[in-house]
Every structure is written in structure tokens, then in C-alpha cells.
PDB file of N, CA and C in Angstrom:
ATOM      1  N   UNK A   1      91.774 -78.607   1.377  1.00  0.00           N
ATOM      2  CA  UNK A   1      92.569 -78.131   2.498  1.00  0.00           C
ATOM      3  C   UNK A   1      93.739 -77.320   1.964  1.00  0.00           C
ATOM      4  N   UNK A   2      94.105 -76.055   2.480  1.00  0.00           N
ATOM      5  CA  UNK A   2      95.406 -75.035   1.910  1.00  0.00           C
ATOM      6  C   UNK A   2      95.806 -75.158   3.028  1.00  0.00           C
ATOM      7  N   UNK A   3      97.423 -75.494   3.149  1.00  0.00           N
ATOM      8  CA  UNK A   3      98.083 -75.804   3.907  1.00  0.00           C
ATOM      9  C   UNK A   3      99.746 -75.373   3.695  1.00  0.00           C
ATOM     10  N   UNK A   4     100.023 -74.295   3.447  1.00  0.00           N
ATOM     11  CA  UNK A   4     101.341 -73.573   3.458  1.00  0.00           C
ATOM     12  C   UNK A   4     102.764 -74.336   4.145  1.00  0.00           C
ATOM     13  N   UNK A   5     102.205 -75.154   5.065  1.00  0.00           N
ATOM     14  CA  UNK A   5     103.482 -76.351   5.688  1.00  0.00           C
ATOM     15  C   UNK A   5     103.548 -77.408   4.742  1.00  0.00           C
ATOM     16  N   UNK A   6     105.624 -77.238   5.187  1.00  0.00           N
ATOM     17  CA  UNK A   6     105.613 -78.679   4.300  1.00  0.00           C
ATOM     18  C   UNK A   6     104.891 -79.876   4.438  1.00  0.00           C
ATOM     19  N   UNK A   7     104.731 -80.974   3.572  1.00  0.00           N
ATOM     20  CA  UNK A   7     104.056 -81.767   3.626  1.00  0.00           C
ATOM     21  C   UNK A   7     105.075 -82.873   3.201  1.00  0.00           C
ATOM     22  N   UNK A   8     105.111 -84.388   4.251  1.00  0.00           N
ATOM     23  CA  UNK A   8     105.615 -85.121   3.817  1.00  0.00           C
ATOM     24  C   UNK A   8     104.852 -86.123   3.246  1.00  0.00           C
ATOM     25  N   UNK A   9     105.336 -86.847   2.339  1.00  0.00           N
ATOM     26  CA  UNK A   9     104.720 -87.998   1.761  1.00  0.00           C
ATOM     27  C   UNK A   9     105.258 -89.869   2.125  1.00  0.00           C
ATOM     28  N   UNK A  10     104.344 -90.638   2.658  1.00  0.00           N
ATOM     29  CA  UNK A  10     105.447 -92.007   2.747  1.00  0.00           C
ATOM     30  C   UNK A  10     104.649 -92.855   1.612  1.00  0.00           C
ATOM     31  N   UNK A  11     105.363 -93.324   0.862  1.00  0.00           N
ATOM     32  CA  UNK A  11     105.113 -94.320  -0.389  1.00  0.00           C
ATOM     33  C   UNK A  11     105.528 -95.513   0.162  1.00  0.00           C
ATOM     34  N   UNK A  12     104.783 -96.448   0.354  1.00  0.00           N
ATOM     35  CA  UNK A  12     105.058 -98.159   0.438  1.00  0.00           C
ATOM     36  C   UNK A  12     104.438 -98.810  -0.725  1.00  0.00           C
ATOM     37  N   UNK A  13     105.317 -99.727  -1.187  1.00  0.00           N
ATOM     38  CA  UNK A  13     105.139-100.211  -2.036  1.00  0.00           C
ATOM     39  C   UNK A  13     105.805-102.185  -1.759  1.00  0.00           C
ATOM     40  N   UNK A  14     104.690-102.720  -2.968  1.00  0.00           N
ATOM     41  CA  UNK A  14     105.041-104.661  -2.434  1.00  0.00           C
ATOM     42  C   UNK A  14     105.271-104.808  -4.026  1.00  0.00           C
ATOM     43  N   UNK A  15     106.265-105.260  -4.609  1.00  0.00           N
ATOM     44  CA  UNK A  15     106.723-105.568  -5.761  1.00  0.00           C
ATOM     45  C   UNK A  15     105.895-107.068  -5.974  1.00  0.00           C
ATOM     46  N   UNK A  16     105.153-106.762  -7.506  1.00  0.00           N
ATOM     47  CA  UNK A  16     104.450-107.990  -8.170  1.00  0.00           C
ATOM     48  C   UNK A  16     105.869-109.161  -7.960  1.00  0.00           C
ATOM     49  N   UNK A  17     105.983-110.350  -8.429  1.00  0.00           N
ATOM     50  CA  UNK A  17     107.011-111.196  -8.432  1.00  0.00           C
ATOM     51  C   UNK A  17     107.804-110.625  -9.888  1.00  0.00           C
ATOM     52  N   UNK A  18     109.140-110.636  -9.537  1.00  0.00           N
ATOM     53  CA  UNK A  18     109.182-109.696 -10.786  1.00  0.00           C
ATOM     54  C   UNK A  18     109.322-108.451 -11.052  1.00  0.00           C
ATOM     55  N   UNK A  19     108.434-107.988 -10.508  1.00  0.00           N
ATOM     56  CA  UNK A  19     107.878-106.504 -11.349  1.00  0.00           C
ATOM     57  C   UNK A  19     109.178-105.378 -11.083  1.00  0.00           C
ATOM     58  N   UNK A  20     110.376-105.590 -10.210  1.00  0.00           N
ATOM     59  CA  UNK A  20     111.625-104.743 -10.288  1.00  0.00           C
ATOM     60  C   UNK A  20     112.286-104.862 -11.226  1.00  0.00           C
ATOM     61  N   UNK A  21     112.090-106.168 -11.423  1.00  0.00           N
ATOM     62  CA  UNK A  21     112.979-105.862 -13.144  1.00  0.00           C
ATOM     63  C   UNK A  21     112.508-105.597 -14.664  1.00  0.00           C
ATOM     64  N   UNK A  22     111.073-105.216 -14.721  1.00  0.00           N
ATOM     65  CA  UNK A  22     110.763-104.680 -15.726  1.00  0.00           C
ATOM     66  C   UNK A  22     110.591-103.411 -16.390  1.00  0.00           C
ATOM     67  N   UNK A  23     110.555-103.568 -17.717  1.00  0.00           N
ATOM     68  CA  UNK A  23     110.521-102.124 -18.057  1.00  0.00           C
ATOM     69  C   UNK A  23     109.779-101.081 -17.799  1.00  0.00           C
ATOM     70  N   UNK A  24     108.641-101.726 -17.481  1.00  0.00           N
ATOM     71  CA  UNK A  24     107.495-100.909 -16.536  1.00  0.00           C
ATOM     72  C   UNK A  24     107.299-100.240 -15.398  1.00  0.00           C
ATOM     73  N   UNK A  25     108.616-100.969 -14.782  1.00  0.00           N
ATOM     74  CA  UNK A  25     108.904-100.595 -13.192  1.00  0.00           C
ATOM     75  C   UNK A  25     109.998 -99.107 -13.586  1.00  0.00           C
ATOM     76  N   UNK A  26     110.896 -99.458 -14.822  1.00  0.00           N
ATOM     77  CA  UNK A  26     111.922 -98.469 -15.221  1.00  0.00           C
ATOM     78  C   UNK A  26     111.255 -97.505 -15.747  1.00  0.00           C
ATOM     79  N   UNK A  27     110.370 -97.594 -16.688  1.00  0.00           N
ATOM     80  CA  UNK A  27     109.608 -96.374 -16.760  1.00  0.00           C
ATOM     81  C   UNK A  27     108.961 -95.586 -16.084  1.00  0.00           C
ATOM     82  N   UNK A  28     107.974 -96.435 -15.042  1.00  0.00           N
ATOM     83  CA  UNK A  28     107.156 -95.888 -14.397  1.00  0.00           C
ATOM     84  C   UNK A  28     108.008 -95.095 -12.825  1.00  0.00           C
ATOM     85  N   UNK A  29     109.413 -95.794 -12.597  1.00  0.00           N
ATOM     86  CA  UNK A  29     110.414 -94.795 -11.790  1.00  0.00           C
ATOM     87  C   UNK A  29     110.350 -93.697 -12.197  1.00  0.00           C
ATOM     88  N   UNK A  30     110.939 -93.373 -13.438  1.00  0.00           N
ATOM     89  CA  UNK A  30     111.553 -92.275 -14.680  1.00  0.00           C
ATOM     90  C   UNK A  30     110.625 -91.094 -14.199  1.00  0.00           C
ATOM     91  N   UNK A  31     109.611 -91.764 -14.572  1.00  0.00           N
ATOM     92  CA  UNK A  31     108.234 -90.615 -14.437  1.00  0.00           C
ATOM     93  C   UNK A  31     107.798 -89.970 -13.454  1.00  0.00           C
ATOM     94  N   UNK A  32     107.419 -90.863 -12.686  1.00  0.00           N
ATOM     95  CA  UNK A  32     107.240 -90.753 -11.468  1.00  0.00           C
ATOM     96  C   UNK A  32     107.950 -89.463 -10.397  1.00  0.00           C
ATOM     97  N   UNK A  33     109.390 -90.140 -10.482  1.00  0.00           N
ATOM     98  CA  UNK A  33     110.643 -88.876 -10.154  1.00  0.00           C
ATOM     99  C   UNK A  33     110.561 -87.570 -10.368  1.00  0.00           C
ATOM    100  N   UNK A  34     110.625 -87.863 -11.902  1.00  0.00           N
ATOM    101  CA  UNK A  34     110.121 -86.804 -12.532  1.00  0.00           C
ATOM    102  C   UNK A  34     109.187 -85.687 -12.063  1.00  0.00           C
ATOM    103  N   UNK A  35     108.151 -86.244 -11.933  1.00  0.00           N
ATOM    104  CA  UNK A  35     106.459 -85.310 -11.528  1.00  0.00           C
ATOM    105  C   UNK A  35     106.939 -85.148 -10.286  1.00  0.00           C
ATOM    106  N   UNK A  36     107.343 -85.971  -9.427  1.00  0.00           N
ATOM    107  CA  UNK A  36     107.682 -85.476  -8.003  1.00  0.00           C
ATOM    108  C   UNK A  36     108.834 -84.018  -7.894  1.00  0.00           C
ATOM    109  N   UNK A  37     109.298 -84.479  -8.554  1.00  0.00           N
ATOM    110  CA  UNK A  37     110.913 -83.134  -8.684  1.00  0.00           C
ATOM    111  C   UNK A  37     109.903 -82.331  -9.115  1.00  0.00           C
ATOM    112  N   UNK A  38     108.824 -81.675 -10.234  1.00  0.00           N
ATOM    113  CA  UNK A  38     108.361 -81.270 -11.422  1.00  0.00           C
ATOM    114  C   UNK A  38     107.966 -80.172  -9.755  1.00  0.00           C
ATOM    115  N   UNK A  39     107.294 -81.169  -9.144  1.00  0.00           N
ATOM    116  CA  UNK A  39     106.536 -80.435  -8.056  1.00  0.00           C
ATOM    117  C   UNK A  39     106.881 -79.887  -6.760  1.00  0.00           C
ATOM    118  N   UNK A  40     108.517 -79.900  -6.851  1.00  0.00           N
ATOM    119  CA  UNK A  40     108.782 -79.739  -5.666  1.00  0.00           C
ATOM    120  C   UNK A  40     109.331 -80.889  -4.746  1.00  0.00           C
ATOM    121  N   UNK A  41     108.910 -82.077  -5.111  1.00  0.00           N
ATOM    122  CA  UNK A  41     109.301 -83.185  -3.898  1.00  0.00           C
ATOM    123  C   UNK A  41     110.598 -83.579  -3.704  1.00  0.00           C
ATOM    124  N   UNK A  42     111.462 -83.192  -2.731  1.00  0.00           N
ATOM    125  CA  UNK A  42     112.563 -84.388  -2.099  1.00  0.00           C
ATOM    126  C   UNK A  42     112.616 -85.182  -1.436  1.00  0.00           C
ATOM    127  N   UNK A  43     113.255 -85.913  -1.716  1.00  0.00           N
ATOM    128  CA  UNK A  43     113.418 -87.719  -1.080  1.00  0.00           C
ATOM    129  C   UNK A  43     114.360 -87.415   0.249  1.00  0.00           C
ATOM    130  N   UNK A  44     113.485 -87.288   1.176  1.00  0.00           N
ATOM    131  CA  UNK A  44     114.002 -87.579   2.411  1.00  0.00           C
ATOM    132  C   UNK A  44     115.076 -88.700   3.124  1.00  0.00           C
ATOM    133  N   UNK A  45     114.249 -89.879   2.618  1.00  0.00           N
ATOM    134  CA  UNK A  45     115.112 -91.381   2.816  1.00  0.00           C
ATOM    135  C   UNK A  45     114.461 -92.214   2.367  1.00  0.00           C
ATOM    136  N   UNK A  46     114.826 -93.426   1.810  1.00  0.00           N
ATOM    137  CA  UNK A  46     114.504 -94.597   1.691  1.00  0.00           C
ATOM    138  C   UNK A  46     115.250 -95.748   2.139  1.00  0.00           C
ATOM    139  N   UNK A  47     114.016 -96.819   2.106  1.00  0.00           N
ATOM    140  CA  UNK A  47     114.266 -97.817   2.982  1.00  0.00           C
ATOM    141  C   UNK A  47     113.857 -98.745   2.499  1.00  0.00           C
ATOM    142  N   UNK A  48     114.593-100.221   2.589  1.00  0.00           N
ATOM    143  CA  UNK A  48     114.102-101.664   2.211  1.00  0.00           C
ATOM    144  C   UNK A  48     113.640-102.370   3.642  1.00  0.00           C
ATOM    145  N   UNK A  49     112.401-103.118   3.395  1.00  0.00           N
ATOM    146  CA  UNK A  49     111.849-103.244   4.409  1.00  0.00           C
ATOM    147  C   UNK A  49     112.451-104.978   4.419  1.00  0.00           C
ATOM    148  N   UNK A  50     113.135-105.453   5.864  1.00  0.00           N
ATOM    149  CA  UNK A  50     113.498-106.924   6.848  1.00  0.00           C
ATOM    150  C   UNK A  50     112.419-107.203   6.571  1.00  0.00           C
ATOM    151  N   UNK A  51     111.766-106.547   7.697  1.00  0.00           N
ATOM    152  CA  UNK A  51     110.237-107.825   8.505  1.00  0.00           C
ATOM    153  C   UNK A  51     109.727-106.727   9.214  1.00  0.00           C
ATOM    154  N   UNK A  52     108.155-106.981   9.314  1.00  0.00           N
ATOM    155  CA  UNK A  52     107.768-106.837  10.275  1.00  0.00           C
ATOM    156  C   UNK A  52     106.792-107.229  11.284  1.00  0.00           C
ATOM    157  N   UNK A  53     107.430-106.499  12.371  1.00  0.00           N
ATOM    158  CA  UNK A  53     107.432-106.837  13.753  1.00  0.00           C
ATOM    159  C   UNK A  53     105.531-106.635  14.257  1.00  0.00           C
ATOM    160  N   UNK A  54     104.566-106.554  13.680  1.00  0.00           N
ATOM    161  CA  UNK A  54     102.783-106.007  13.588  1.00  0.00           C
ATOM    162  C   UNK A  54     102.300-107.095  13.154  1.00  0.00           C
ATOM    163  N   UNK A  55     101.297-106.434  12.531  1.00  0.00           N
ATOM    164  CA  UNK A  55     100.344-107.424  11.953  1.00  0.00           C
ATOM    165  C   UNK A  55     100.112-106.694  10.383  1.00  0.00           C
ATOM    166  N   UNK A  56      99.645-107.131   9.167  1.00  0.00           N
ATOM    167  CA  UNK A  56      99.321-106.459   8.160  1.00  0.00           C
ATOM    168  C   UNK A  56     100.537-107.294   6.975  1.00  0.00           C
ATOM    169  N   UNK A  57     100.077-106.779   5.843  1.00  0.00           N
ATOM    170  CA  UNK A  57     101.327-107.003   4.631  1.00  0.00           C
ATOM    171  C   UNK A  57     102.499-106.348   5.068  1.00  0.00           C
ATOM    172  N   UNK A  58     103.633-106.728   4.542  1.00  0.00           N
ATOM    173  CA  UNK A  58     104.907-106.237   4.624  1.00  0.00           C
ATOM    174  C   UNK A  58     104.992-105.712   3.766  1.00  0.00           C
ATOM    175  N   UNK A  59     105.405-104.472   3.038  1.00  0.00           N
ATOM    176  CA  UNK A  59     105.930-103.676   2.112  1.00  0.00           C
ATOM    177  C   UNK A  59     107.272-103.889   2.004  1.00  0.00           C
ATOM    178  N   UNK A  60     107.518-103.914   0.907  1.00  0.00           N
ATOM    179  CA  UNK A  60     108.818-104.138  -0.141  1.00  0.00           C
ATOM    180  C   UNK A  60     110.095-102.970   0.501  1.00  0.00           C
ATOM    181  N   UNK A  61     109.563-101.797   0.282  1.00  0.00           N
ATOM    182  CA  UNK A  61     110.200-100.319   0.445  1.00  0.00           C
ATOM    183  C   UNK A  61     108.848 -99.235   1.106  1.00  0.00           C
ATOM    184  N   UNK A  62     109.751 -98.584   1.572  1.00  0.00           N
ATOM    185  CA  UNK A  62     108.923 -97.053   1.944  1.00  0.00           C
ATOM    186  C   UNK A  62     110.205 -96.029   1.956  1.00  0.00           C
ATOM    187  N   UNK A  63     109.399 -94.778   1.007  1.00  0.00           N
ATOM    188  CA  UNK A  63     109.994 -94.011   0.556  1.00  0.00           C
ATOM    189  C   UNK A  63     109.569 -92.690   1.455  1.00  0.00           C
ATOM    190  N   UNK A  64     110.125 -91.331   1.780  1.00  0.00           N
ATOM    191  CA  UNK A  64     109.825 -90.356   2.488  1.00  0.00           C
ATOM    192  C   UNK A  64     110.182 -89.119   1.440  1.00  0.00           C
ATOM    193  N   UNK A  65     108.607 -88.545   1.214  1.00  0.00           N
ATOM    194  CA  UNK A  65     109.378 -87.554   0.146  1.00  0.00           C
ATOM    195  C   UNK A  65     108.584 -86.222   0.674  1.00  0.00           C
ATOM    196  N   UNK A  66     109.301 -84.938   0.758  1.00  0.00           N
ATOM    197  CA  UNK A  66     108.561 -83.603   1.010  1.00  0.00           C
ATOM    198  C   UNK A  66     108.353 -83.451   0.342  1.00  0.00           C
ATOM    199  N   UNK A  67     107.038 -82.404   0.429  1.00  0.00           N
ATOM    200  CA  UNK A  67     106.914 -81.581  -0.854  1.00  0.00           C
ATOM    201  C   UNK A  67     106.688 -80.022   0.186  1.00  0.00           C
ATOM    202  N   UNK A  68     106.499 -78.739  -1.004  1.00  0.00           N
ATOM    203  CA  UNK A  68     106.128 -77.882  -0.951  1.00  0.00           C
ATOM    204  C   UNK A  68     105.397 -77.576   0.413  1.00  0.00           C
ATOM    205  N   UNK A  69     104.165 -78.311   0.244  1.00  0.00           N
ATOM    206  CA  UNK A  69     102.655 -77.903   0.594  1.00  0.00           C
ATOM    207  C   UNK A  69     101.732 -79.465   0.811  1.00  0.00           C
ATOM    208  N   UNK A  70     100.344 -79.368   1.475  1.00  0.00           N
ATOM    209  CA  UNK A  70      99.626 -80.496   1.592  1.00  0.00           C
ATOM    210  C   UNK A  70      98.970 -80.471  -0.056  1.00  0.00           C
ATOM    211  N   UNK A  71      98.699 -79.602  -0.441  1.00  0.00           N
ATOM    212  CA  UNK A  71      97.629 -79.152  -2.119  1.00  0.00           C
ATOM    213  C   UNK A  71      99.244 -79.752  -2.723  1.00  0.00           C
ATOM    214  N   UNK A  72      99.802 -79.482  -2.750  1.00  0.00           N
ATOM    215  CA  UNK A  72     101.009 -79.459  -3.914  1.00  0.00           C
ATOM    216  C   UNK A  72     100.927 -81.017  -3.775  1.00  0.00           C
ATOM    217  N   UNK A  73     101.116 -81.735  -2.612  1.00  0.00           N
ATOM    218  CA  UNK A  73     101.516 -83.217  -2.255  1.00  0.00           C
ATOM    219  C   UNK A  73     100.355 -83.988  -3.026  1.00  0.00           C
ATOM    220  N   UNK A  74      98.820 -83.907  -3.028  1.00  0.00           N
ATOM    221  CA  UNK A  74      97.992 -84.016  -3.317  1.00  0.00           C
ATOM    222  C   UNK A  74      97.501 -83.990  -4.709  1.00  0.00           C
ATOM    223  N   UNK A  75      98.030 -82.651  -5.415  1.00  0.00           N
ATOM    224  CA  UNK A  75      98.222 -82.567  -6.474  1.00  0.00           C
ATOM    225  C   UNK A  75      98.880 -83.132  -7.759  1.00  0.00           C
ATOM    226  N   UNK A  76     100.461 -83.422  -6.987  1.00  0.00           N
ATOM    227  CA  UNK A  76     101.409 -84.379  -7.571  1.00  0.00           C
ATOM    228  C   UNK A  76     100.801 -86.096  -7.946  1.00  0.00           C
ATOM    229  N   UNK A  77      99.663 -86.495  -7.347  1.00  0.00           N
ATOM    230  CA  UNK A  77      99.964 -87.537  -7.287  1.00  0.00           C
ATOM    231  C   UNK A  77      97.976 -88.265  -7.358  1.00  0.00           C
ATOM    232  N   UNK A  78      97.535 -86.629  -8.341  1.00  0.00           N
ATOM    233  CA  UNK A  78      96.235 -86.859  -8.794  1.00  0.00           C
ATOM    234  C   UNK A  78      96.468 -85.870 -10.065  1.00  0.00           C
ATOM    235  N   UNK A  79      97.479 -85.834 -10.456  1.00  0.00           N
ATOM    236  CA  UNK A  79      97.400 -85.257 -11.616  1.00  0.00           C
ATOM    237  C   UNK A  79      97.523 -85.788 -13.221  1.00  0.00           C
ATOM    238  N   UNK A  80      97.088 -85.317 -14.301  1.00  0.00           N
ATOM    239  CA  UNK A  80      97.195 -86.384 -15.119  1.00  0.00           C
ATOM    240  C   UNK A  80      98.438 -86.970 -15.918  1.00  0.00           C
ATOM    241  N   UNK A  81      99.809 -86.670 -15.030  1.00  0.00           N
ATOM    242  CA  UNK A  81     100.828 -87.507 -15.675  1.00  0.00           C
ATOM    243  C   UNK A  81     101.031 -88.466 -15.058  1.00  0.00           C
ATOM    244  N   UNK A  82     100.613 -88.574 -13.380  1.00  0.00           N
ATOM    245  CA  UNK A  82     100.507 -89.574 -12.450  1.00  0.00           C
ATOM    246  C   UNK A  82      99.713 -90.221 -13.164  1.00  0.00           C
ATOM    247  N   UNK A  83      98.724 -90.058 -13.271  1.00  0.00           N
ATOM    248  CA  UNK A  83      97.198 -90.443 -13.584  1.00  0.00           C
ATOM    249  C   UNK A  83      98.012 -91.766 -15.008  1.00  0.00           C
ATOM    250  N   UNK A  84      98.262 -91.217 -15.751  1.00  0.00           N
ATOM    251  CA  UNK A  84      98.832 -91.554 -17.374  1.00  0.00           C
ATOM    252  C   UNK A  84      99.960 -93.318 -16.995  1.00  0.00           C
ATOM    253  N   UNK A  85     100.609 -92.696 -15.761  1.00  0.00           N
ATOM    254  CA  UNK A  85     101.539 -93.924 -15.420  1.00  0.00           C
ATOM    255  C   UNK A  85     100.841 -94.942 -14.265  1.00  0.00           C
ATOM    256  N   UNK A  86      99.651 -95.113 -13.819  1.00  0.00           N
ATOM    257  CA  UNK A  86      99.395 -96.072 -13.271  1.00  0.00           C
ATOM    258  C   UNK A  86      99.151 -97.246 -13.970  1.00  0.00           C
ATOM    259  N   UNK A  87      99.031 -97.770 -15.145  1.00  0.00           N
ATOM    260  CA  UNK A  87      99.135 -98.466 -15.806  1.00  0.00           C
ATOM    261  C   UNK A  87     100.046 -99.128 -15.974  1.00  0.00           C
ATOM    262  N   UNK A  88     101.499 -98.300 -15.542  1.00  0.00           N
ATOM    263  CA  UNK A  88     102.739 -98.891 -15.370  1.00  0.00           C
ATOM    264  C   UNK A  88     103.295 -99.317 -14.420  1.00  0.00           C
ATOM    265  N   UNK A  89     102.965 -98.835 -13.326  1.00  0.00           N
ATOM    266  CA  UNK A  89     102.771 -99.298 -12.064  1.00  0.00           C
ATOM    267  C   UNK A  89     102.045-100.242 -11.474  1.00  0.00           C
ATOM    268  N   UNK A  90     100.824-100.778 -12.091  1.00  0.00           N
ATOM    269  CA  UNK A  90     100.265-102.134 -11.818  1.00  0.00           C
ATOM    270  C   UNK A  90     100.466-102.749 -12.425  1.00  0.00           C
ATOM    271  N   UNK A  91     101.654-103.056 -13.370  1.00  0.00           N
ATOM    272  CA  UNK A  91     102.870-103.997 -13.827  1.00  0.00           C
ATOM    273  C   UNK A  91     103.753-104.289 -12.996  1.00  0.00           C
ATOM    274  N   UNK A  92     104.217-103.493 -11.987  1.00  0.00           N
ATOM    275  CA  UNK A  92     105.404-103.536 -11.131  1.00  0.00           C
ATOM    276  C   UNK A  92     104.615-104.224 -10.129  1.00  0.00           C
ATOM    277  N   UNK A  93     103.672-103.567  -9.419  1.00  0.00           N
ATOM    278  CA  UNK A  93     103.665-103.332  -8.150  1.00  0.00           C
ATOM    279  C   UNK A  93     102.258-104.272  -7.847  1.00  0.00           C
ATOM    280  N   UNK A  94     102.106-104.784  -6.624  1.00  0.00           N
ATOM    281  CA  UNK A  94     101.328-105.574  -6.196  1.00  0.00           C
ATOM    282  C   UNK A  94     100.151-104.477  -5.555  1.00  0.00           C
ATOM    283  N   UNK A  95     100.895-103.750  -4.918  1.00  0.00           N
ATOM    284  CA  UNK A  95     100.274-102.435  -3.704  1.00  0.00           C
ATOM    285  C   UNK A  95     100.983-101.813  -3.315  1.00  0.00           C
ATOM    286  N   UNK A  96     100.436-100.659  -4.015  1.00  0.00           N
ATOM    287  CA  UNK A  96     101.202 -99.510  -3.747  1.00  0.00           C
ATOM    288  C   UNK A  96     100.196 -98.264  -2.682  1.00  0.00           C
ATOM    289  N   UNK A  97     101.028 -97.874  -1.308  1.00  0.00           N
ATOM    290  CA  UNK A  97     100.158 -96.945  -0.441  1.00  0.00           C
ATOM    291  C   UNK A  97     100.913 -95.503  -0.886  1.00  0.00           C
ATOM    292  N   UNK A  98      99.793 -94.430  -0.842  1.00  0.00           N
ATOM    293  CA  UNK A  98     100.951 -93.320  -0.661  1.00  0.00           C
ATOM    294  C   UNK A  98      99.827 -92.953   0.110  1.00  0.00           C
ATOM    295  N   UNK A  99     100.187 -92.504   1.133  1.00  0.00           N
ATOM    296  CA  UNK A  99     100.267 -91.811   2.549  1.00  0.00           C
ATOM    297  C   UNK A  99     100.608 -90.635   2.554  1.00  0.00           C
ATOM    298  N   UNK A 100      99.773 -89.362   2.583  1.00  0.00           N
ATOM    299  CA  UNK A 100      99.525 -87.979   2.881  1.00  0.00           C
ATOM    300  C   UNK A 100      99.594 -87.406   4.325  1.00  0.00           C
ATOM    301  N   UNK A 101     100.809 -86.798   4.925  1.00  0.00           N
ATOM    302  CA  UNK A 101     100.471 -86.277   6.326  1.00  0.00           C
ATOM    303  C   UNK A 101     100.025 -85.219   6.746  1.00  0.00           C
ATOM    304  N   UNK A 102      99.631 -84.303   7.519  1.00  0.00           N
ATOM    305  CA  UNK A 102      99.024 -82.878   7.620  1.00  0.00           C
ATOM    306  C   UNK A 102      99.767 -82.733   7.647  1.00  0.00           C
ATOM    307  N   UNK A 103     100.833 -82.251   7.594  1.00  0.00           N
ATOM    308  CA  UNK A 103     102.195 -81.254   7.280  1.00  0.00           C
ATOM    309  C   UNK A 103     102.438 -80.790   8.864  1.00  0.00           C
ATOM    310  N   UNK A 104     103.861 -80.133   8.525  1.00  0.00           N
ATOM    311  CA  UNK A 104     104.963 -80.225  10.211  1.00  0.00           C
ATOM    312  C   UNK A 104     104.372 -79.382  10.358  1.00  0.00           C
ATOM    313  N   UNK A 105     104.813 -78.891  11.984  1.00  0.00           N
ATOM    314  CA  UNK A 105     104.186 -77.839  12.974  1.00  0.00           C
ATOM    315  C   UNK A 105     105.178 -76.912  12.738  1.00  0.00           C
TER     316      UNK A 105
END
């Protein structure tokens, strides 16, 4: 799909017990950031998640990040430096969603 509108991204994520305070979680931030900036992405807002009010797991945080483009969003986050740090991330993280939107009108 080529898609010239921005594209936002929402990241939820459920922290292993633990897994915020390791070095894995600090690295795999570092990087992460990194490739996102690398590509264009800003952090819209973030948020620590109370409770919720549905049905399903509760996520830890959800993060809101633009990017560029839907290919660029897509790209960022199948590419092989992403690719390189998931290893570090299933140290941290229990479940991690990232959520792709068709981009604004």
C-alpha cells in the first residue's frame, strides 16, 4: 500500500514482571527511538494505562507516534534494526501490539 498521508502508529505494551528495570528494556528503548526518529516518527503522547473499563489484557502504556507515510510506518518496524532488537524486547515485555492506521484524511 503507498500512502503519502501521515500515518499514526499506537504501541501497547504489558511489561514482563520486571522487565522496566532491565538493561534490556534500556537498550531496547535506546534503539528503538532511535529507528523511529531515523524514520521520521514523533511521539505524539504517551500514556500509563489505570484500568480498563472492556474486556481483554490491560496494557502497561500506549504510545502514539507519526510517521511520514503508511510504507515508512511499516517499514520502521520490519526493518532489520527493529528486526536485530526483538530479542531485547522479549526480555522486557510480556506483549507488545503495534498498531498501524490508514493514515489521516
Amino acid at each position: 500500500m503507498t500512502d503519502e498521508k501521515k500515518c499514526v502508529v499506537i504501541l501497547e505494551g504489558t511489561f514482563n514482571e520486571g522487565g522496566m528495570k532491565t538493561k534490556e528494556f534500556e537498550e531496547y528503548s535506546k534503539r528503538s527511538n532511535a529507528n523511529g526518529e531515523a524514520n521520521g516518527g514523533k511521539v505524539l503522547s504517551k500514556y500509563m494505562i489505570d484500568r480498563n473499563l472492556g474486556n481483554g489484557n490491560t496494557p502497561h502504556f500506549i504510545l502514539l507516534v507519526e510517521y511520514p507515510s503508511y510504507d515508512i510506518a511499516v517499514e520502521t518496524f520490519s526493518n532489520e534494526e527493529y528486526k536485530s532488537i526483538i530479542p531485547l524486547r522479549d526480555v522486557a515485555f510480556k506483549e507488545v501490539n503495534i498498531l498501524i492506521t490508514k493514515g489521516e484524511d
